[in-house]
Protein backbone atom coordinates (compact mmCIF):
# COMPACT_ATOMS: atom_id res chain seq x y z
CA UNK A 1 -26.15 -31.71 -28.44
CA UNK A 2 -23.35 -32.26 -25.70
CA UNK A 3 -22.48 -29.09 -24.24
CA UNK A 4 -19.32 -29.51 -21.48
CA UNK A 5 -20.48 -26.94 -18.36
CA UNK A 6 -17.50 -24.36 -18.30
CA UNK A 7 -15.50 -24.25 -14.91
CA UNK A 8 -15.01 -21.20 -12.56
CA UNK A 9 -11.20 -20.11 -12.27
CA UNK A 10 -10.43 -19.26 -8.95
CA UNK A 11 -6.87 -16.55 -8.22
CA UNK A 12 -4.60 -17.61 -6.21
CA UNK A 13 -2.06 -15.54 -5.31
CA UNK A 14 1.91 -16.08 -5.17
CA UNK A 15 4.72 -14.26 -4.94
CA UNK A 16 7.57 -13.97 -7.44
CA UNK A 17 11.36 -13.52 -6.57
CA UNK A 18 12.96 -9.91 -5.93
CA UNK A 19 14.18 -8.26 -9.17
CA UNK A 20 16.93 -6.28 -6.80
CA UNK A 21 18.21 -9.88 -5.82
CA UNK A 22 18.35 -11.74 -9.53
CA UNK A 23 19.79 -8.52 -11.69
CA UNK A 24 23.00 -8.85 -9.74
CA UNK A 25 22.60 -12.49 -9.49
CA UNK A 26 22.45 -12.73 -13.75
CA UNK A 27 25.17 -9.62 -13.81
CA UNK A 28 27.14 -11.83 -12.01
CA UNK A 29 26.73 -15.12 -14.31
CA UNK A 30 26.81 -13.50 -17.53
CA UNK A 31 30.40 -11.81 -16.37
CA UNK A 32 31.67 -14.97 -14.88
CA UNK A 33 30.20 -17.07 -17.99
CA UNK A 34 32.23 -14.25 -20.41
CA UNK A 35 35.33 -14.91 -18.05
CA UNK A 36 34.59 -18.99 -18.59
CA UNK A 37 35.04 -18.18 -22.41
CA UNK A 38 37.83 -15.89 -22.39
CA UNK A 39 39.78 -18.55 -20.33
CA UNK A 40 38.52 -21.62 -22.54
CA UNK A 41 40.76 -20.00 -24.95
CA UNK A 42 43.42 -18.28 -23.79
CA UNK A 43 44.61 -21.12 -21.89
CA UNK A 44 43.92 -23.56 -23.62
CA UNK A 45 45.83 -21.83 -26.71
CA UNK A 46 48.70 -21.37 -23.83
CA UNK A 47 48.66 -24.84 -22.61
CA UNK A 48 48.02 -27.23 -25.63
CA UNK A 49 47.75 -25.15 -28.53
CA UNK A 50 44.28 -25.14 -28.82
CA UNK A 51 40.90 -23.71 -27.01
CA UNK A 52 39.36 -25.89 -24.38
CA UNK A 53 36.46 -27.24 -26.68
CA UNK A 54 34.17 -28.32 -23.43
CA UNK A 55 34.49 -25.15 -21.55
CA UNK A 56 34.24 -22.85 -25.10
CA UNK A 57 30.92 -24.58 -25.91
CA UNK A 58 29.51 -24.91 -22.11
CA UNK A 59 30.21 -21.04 -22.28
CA UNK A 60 28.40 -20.03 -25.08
CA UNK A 61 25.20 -22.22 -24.48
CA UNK A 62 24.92 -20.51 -21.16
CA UNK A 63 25.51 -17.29 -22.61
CA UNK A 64 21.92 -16.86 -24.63
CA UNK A 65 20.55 -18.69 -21.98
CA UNK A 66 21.21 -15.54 -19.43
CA UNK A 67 20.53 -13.07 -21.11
CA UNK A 68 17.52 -14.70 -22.06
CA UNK A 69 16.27 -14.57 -18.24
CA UNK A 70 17.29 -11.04 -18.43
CA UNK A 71 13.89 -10.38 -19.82
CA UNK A 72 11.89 -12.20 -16.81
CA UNK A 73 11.94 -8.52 -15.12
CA UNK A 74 8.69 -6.84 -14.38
CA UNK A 75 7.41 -3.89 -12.12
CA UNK A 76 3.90 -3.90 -10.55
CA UNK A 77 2.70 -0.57 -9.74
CA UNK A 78 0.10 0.00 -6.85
CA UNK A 79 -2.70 -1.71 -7.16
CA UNK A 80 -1.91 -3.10 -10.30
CA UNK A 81 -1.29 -7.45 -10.68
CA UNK A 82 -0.28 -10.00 -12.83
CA UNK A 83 -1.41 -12.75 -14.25
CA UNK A 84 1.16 -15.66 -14.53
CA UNK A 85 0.30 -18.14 -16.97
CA UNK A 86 3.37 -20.42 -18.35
CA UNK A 87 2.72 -22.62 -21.56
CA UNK A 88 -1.17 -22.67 -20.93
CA UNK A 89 -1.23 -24.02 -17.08
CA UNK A 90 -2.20 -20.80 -14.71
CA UNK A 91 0.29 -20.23 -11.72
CA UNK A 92 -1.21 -17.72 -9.66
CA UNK A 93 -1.07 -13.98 -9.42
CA UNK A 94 1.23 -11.72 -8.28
CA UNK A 95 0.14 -8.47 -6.61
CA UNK A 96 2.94 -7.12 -4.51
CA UNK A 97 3.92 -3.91 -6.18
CA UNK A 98 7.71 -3.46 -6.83
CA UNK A 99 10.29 -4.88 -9.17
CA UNK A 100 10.13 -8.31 -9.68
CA UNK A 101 11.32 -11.36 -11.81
CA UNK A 102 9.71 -14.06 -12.97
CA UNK A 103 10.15 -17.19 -15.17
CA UNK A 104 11.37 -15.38 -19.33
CA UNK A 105 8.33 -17.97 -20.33
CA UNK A 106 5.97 -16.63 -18.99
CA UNK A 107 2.50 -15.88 -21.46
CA UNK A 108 2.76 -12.22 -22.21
CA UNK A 109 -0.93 -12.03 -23.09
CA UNK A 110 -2.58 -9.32 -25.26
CA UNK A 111 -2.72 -6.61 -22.75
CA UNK A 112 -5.06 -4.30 -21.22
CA UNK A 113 -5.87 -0.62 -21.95
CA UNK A 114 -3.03 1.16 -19.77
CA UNK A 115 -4.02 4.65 -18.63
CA UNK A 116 -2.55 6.53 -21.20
CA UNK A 117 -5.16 4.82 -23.89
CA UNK A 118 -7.94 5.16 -21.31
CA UNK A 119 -7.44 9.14 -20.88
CA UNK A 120 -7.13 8.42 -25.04
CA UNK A 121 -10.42 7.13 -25.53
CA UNK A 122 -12.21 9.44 -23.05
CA UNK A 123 -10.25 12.75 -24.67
CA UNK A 124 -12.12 10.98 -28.03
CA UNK A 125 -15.24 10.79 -26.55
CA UNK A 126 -15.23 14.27 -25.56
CA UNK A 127 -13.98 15.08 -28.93
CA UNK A 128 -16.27 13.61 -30.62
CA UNK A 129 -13.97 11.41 -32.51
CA UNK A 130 -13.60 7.45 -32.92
CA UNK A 131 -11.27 5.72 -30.40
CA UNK A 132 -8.40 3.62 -32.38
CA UNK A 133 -5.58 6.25 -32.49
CA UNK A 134 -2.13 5.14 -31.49
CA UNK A 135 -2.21 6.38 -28.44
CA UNK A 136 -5.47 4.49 -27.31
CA UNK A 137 -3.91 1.14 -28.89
CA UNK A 138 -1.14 1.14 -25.92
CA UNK A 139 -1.18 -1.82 -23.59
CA UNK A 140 -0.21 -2.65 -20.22
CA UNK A 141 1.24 -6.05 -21.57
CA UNK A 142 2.85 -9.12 -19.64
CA UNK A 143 -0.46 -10.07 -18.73
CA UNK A 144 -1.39 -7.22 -16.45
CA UNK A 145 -4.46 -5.93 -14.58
CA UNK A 146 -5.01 -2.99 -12.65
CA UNK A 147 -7.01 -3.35 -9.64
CA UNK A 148 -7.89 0.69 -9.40
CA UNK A 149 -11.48 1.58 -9.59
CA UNK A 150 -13.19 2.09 -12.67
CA UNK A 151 -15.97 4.53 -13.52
CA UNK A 152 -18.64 3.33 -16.62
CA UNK A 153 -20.56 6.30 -17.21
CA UNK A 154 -22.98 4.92 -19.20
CA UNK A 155 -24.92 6.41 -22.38
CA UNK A 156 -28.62 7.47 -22.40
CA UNK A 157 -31.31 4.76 -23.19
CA UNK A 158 -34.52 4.58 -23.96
CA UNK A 159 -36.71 2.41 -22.18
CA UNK A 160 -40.14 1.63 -21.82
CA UNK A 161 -40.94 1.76 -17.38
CA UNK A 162 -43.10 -0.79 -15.92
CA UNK A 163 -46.21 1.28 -17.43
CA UNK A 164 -45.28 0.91 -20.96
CA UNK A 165 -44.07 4.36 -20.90
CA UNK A 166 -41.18 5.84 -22.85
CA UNK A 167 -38.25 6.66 -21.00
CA UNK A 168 -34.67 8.18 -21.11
CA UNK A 169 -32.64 6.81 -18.53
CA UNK A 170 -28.78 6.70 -17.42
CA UNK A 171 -26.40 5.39 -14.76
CA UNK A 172 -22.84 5.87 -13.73
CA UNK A 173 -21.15 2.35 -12.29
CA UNK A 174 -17.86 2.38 -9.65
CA UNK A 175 -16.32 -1.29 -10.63
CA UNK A 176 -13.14 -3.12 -10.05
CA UNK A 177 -11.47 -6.16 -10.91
CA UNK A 178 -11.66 -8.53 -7.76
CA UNK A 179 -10.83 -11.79 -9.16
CA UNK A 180 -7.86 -11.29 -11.85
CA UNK A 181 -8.28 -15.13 -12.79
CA UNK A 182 -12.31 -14.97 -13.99
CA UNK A 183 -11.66 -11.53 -15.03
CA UNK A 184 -9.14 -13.32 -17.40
CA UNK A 185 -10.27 -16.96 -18.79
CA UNK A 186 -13.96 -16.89 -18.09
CA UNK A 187 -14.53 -13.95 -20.25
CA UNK A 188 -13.10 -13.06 -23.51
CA UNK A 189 -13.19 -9.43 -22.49
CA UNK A 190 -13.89 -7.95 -19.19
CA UNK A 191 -14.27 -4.48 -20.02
CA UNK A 192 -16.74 -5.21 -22.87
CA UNK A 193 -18.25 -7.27 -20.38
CA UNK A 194 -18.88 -4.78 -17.86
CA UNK A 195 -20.12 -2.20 -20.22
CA UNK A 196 -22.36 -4.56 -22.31
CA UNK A 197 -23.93 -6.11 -18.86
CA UNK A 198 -24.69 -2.67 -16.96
CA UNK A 199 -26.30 -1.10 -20.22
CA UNK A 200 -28.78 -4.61 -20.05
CA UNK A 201 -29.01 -4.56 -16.31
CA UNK A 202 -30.11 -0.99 -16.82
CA UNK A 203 -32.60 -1.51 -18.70
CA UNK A 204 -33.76 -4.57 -17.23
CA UNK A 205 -34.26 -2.15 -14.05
CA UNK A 206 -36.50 0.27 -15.81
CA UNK A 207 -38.52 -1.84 -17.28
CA UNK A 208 -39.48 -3.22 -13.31
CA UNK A 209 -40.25 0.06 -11.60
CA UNK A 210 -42.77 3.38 -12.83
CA UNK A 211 -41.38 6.67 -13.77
CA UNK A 212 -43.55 8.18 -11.10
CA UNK A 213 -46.59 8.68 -9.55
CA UNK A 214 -47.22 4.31 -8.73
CA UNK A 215 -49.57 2.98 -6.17
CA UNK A 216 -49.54 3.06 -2.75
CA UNK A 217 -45.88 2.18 -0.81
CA UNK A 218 -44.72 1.43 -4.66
CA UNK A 219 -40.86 2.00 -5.30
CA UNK A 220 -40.76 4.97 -8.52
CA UNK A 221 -37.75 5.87 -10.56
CA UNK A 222 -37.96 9.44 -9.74
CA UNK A 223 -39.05 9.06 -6.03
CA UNK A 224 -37.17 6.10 -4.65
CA UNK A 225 -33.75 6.72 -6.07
CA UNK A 226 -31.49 5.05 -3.26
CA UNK A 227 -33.57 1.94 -3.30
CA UNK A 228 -33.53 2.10 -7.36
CA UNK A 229 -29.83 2.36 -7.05
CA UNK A 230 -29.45 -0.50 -4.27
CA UNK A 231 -31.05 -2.64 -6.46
CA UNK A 232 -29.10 -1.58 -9.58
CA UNK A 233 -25.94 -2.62 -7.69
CA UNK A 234 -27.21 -5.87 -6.69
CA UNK A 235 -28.39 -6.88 -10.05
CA UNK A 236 -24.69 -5.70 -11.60
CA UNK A 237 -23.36 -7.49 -9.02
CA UNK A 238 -24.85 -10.80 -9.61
CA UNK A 239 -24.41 -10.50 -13.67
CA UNK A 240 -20.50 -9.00 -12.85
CA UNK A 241 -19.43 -11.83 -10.89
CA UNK A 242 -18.49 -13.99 -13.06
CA UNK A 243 -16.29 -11.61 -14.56
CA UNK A 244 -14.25 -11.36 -11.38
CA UNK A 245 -15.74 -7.74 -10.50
CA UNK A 246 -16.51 -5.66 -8.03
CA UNK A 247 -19.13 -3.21 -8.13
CA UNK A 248 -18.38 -0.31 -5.54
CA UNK A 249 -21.20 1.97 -6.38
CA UNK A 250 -24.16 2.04 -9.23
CA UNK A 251 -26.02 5.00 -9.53
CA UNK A 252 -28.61 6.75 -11.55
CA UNK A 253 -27.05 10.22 -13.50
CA UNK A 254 -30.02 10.64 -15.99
CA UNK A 255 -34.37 10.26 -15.85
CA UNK A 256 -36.75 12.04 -18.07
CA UNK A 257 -39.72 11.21 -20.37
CA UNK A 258 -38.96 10.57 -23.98
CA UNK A 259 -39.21 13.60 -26.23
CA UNK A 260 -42.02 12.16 -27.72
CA UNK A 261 -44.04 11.84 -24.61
CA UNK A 262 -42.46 14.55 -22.56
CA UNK A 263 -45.03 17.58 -23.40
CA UNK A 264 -47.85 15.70 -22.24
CA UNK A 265 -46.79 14.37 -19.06
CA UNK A 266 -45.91 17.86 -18.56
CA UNK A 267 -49.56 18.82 -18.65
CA UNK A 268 -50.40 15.76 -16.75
CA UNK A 269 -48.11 16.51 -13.86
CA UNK A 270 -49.38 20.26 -13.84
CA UNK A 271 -53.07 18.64 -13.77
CA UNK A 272 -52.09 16.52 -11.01
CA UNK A 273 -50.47 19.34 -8.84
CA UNK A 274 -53.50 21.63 -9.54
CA UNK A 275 -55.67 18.90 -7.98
CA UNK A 276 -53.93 17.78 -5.36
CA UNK A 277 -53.72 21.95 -4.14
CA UNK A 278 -57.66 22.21 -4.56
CA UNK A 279 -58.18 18.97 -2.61
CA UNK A 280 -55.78 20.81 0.19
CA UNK A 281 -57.81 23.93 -0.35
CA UNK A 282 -60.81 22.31 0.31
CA UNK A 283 -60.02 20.30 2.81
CA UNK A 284 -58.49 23.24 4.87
CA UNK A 285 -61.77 25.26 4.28
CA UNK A 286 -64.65 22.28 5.26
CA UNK A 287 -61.95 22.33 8.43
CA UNK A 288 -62.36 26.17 9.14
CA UNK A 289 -66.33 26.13 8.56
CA UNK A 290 -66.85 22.96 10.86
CA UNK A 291 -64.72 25.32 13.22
CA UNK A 292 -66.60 28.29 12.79
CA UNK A 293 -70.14 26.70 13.24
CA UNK A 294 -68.96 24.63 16.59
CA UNK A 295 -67.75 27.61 17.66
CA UNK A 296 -70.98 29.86 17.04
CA UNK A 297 -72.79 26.95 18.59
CA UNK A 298 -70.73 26.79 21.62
CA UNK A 299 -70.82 30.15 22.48
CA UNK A 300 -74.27 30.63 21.98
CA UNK A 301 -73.41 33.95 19.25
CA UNK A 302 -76.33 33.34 17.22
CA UNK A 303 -78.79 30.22 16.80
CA UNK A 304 -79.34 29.31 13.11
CA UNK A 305 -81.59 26.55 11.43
CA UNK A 306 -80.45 23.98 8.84
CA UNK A 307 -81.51 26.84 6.05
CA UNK A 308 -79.15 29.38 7.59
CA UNK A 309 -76.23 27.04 8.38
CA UNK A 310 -76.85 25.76 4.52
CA UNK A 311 -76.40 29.07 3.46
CA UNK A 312 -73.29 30.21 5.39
CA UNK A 313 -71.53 27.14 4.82
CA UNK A 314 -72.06 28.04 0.80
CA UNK A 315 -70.62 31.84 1.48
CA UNK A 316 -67.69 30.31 3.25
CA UNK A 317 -66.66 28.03 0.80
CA UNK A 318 -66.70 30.53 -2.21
CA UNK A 319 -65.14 33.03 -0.13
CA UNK A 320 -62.55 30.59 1.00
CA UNK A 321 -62.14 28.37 -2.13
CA UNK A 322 -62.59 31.08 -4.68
CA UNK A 323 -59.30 32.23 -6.74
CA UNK A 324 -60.97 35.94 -7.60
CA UNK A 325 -60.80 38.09 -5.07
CA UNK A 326 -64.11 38.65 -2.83
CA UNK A 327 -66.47 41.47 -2.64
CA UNK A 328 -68.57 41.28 0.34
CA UNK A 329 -72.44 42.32 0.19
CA UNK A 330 -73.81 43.53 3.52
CA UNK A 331 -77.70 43.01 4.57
CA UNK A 332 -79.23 45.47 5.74
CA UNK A 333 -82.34 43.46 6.83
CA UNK A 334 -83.30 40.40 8.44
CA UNK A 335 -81.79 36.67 8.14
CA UNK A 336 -84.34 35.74 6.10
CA UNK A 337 -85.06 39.12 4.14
């Protein structure tokens, strides 16, 4: 099967005449084309009796024709551009904010979400409710984009980690459109895009790194979550690019164990932390009676055998390593009685 490789659009940007400059430009045709008409006729009725048939039809062809580039007007907010496509052949983008005119022909285009149906659809979220009210049906139109930054706050997943391990996981993503052409004819739908690739890059992540508690100088979920994030952004990144966006910041929001598994990695981290406070506990205690023998030793207090050393080091390590309190018992005799 032939397959023809697809080709990267690239923007380039232009800049589109001042709409202060043509409205009283086209005020001033369409009032001196209405003055052409009136005098077509009324001297021509004066002079020979009838209209002037050339002027009378010149006249009204050009007066459709200006009123028709009437509607090449547009305003660009900040941070907001458009796309200029005329009869299928793309001419650039335009991304000076201001009033502006461009040709009437111009492809319209479907539209992007303005921000009235974006604060829809979030308000719907909240609520509860399906998006697809009128209000989140708006559209910028006229082919436009806005350039502002975007936040994807992304829905829980589960995931299995790099242990097999069940996983809920969640990330919030910064993005931006940075290339209005790709964003425009190499996907069918940038948004969709974005919010289809971070929910697989997401995953993709978790499935490469442990929840916690890896080997040695091993990057965790839980414990490395800068590096976790760096590399979240740099995967989006390279999957977003294509698209024409920018990702500005990628970071996780949400990391727990599955439900399912949650109550016994509970008990497993509690298990853990109780050994790794005895090992401390001993450790500190072999520490204080190696002290307390060189010190005896050094100072020539008392001079014991391997027996009596044997023995002391045993009473020091209950009395030191023991959770119940101590009770002392005092000899009255000898060492060795």
């Amino acid at each position: 099967m032939n397959t023809t490789p697809s080709t990267t659009s690239h923007e380039r940007a232009v800049s589109a005449p001042s709409g202060w400059v043509m409205m009283p430009t086209l005020i001033v045709l369409i009032l001196g084309d209405i003055a052409l008409l009136i005098f077509s006729i009324k001297d021509g009725v004066e002079t020979t009796g009838q209209p002037h048939f050339g002027l009378l039809f010149l006249s009204i062809l050009l007066l459709p024709l200006f009123i028709l580039l009437l509607t090449g007007f547009f305003t660009l907010q900040p941070n907001e551009a458009r796309v200029l496509v005329l009869f299928g052949d793309y001419k650039g983008t335009v991304r000076t904010s201001g009033f502006h005119w461009g040709n009437p022909f111009y492809t319209n285009g479907p539209g992007q979400p303005g921000l009235l149906a974006q604060a829809a659809q979030m308000q719907s979220k909240l609520a509860g409710t399906k998006p697809g009210s009128a209000a989140s049906t708006q559209k910028m139109g006229r082919n436009k984009i806005s350039l502002r930054a975007r936040t994807l706050n992304g829905d829980k997943l589960k995931v299995n980690d790099k242990r097999g391990n069940p996983i809920e996981i969640a990330a919030v993503v910064v993005w931006r459109v940075g290339d209005t052409a790709q964003a425009t004819f190499d996907v069918d739908n940038y948004e969709n895009y974005v919010s289809t690739q971070s929910e697989s890059a997401l995953r993709h992540l978790a499935s490469l790194y442990a929840y916690d508690y890896g080997e040695e100088h091993e990057i965790t979920l839980r414990s490395n979550v800068v590096e976790v994030s760096q590399a979240l952004r740099a995967e989006l990144q390279e999957r977003l690019a294509k698209a024409g966006v920018a990702v500005d910041e990628a970071r996780l929001t949400h990391l727990a164990y599955a439900p399912e598994i949650a109550q016994a990695m509970l008990r497993r981290q509690q298990a853990e932390a109780v050994i790794a406070a005895r090992q401390k506990i001993v450790h500190g205690a072999v520490s204080m009676v190696d002290m307390a023998l060189k010190e005896l030793a050094d100072k020539h207090v008392v001079v014991l055998d391997d027996e009596r050393k044997a023995a002391m080091v045993s009473n020091l390590m209950v009395v030191l390593c023991g959770e119940s309190e101590i009770h002392p018992v005092i000899n009255t005799g000898t060492l060795y009685n």
